[in-house]
Protein backbone atom coordinates (compact mmCIF):
# COMPACT_ATOMS: atom_id res chain seq x y z
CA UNK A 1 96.35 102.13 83.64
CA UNK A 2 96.30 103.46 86.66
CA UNK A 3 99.15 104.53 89.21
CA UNK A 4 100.15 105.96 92.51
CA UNK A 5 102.99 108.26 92.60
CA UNK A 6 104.16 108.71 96.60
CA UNK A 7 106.36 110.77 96.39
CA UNK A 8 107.05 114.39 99.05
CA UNK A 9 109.84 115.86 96.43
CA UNK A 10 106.70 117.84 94.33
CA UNK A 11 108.72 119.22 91.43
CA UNK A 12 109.92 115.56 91.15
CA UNK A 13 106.19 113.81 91.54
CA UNK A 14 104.73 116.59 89.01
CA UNK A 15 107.29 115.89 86.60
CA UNK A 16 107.10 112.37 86.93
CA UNK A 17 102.98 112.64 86.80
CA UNK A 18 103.41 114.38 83.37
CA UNK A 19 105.48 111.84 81.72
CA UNK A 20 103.10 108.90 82.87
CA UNK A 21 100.44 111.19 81.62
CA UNK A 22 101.40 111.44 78.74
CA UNK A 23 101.54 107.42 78.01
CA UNK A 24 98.29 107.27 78.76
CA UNK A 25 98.18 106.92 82.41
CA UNK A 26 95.87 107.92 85.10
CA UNK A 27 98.40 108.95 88.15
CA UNK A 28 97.64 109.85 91.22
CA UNK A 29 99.79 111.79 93.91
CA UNK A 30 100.60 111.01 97.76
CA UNK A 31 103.00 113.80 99.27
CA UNK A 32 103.53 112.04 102.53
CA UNK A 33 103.15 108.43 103.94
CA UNK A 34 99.92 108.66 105.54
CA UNK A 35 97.69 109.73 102.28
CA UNK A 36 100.08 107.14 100.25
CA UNK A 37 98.84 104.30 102.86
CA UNK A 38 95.04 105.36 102.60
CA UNK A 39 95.09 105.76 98.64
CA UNK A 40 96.93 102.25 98.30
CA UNK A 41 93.74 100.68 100.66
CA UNK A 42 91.12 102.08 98.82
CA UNK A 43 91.62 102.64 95.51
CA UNK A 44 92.32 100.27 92.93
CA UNK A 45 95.98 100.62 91.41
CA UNK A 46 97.55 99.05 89.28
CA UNK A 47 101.21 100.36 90.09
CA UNK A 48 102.22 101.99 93.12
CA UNK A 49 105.37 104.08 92.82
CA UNK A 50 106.49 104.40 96.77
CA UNK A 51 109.63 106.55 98.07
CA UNK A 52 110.62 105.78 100.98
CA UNK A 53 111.62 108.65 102.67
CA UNK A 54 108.22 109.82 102.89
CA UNK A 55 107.20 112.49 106.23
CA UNK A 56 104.48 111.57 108.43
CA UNK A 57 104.67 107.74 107.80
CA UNK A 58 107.93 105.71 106.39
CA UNK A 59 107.63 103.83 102.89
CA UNK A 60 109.04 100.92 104.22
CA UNK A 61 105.92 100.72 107.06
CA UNK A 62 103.53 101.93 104.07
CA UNK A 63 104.51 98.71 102.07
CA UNK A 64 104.37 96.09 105.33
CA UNK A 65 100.74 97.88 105.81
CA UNK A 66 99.56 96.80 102.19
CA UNK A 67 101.39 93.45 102.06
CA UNK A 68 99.93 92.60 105.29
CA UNK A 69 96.70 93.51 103.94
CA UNK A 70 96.88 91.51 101.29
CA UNK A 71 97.17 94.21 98.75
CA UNK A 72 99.22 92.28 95.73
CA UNK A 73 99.72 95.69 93.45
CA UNK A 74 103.39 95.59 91.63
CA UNK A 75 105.45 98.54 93.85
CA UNK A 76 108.51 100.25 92.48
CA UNK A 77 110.30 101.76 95.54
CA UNK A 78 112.24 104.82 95.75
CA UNK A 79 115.31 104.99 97.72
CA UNK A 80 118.38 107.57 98.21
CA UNK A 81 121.80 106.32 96.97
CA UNK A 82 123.50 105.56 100.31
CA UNK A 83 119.89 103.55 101.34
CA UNK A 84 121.38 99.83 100.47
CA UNK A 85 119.77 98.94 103.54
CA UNK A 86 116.30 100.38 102.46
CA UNK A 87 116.24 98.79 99.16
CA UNK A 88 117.24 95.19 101.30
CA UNK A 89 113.98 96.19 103.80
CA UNK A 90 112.08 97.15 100.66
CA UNK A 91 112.49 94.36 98.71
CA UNK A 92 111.93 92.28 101.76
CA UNK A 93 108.65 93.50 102.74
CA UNK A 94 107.40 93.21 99.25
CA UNK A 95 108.30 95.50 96.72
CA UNK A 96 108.63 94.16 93.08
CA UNK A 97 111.69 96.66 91.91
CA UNK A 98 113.78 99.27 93.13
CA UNK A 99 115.03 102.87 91.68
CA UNK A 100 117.92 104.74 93.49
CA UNK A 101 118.05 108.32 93.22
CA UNK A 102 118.91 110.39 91.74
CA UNK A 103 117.54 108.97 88.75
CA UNK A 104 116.36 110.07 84.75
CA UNK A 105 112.56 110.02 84.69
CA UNK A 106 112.84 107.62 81.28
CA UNK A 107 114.11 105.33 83.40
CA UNK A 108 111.52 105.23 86.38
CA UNK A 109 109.03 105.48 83.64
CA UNK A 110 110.82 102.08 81.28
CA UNK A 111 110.38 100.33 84.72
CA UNK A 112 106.71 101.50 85.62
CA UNK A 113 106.18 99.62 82.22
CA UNK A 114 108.02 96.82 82.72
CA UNK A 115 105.76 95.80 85.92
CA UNK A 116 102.71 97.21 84.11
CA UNK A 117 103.84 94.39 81.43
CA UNK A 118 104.77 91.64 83.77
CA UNK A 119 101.28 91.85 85.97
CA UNK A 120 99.65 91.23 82.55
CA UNK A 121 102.16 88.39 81.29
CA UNK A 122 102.96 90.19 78.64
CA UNK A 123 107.35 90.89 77.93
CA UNK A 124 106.90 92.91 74.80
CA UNK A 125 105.96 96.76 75.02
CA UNK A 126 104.20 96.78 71.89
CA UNK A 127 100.56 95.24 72.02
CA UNK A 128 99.49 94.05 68.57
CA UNK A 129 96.21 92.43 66.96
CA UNK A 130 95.65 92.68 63.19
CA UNK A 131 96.42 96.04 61.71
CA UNK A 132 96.33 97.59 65.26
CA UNK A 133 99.53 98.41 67.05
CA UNK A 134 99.76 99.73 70.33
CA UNK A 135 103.35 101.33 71.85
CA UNK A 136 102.61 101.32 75.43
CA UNK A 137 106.01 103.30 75.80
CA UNK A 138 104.47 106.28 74.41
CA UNK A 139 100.99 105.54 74.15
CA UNK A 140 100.72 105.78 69.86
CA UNK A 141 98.54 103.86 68.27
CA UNK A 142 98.51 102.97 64.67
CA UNK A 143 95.65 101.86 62.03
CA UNK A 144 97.45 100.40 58.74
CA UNK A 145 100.99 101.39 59.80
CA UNK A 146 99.07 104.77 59.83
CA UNK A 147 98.90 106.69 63.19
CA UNK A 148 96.02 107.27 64.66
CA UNK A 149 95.01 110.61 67.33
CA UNK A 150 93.30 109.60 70.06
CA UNK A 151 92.15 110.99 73.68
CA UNK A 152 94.21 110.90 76.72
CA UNK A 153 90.93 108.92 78.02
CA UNK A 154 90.62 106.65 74.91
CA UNK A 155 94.39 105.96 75.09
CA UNK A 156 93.89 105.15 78.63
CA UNK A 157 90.60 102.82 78.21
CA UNK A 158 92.73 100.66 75.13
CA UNK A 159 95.54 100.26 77.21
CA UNK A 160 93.86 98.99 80.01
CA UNK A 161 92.18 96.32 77.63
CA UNK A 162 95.32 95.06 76.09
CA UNK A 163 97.07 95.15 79.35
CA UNK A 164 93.82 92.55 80.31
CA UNK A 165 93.52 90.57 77.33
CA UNK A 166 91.53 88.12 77.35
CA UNK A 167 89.15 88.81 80.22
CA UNK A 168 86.32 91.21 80.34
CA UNK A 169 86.39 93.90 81.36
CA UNK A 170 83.14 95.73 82.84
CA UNK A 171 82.29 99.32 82.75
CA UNK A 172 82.88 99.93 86.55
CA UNK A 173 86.04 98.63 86.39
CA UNK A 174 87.58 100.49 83.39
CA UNK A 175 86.20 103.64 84.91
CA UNK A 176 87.84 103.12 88.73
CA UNK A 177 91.85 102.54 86.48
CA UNK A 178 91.23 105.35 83.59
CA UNK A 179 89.95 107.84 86.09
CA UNK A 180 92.25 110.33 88.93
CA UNK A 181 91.28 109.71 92.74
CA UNK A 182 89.74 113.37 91.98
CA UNK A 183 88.01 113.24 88.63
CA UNK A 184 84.09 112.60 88.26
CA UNK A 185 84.07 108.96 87.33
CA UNK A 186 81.11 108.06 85.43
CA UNK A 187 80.90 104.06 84.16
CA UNK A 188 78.36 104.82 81.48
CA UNK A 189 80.81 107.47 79.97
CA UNK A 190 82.94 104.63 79.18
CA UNK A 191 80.50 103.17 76.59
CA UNK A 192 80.61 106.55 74.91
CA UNK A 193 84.67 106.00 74.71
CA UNK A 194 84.41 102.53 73.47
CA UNK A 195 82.28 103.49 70.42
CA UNK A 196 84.67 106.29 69.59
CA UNK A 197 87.63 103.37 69.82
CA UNK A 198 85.51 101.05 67.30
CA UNK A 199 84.68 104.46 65.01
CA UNK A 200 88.75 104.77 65.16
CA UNK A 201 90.24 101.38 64.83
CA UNK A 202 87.28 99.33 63.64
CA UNK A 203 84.47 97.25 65.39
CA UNK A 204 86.55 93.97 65.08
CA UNK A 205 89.07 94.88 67.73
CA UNK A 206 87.49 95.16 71.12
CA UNK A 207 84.71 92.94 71.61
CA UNK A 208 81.30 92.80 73.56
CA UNK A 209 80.14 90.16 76.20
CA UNK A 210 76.75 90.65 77.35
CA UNK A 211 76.58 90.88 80.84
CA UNK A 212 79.92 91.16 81.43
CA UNK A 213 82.09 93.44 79.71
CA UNK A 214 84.43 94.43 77.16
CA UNK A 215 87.80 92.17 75.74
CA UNK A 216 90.28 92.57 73.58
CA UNK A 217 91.22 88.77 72.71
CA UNK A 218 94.88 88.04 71.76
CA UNK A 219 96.57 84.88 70.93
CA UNK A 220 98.29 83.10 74.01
């Protein structure tokens, strides 16, 4: 999955960054309000972390820019601990939860999930089909009951296909949410990941349809 982390406290945004990394998530960072606004319009998120005491351009204008837009991502907001009124405005204008600071990073990061789960109607972190089980708390996966290793990139391709059960998924779109705003995104390098998932967890698990994508089908 991929996420936005706007956030001008950089210790705070790197360390935050590292823990999403290391789920499996492709993160993104937005030091002030007006690369924050531009990153939310153009690329495709699927959970924007906004403070909003950002420089250059507010959160709480940042947010009423997107909603107006029509951009429906799930947004945690940031706000300090005296900032009731912020967190009334946020809320208002759009945002799906709130975190006050200061705050522990396991709990931004238990929220993050917790909207990651709700856009895909899912309430239970743990994704499971046959003798697959995914945690998507910390991004294990296990074969058997046996754990299996896999790449930050294949972690982040399977979890973006059981956060979308159900639907397929096409190359282009699997590489614009497993991929940072600055890495070399290359669709047809996602075919090459896929393979290395069915080589790992078996071919049963993530299926083909021509023409359209790739699905992993779970029972509704």
């Amino acid at each position: 999955m991929r996420i936005l982390v706007a956030e001008d406290d950089l210790e705070l945004a790197d360390q935050v960054k590292l823990t999403l990394t290391r789920e499996g998530h492709a993160v993104d960072l937005a030091p002030d309000g007006e690369e924050a606004k531009f990153l939310g319009e153009t690329e495709p998120y699927d959970l924007i972390i906004l403070d909003l005491g950002l420089p250059k351009q507010d959160g709480i204008s940042v947010l009423k820019s997107w909603r107006n837009a029509g951009i429906n991502i799930p947004i945690l907001i940031l706000t300090a601990r005296d900032g009731w009124t912020d967190r009334v405005d946020g809320l208002d204008a759009g945002a799906d939860d709130y975190l006050v600071k200061p705050f522990h990073v396991p709990e931004l990061t238990a929220r993050a999930r917790a909207l990651l789960r709700r856009n895909a109607t899912q309430k239970n972190p743990i994704f499971e089909k046959g003798d697959i089980r995914f945690d998507s708390r910390n991004g294990k996966v296990s074969k058997d009951q046996f754990p299996v290793m896999l790449t930050a990139q294949e972690t982040a391709v399977l979890s973006y296909l059981f956060h979308n059960a159900n639907r397929p998924i096409s190359q282009t779109e699997l590489s614009e949410h497993i991929y940072e705003y600055d890495d070399d995104r290359d669709s047809n390098t996602v075919a090459v990941f896929i393979t290395r998932l069915r080589k790992k967890l078996g071919n049963d698990l993530i299926e083909t349809e021509r023409g359209r994508g790739y699905s992993i089908q779970l029972e509704q």
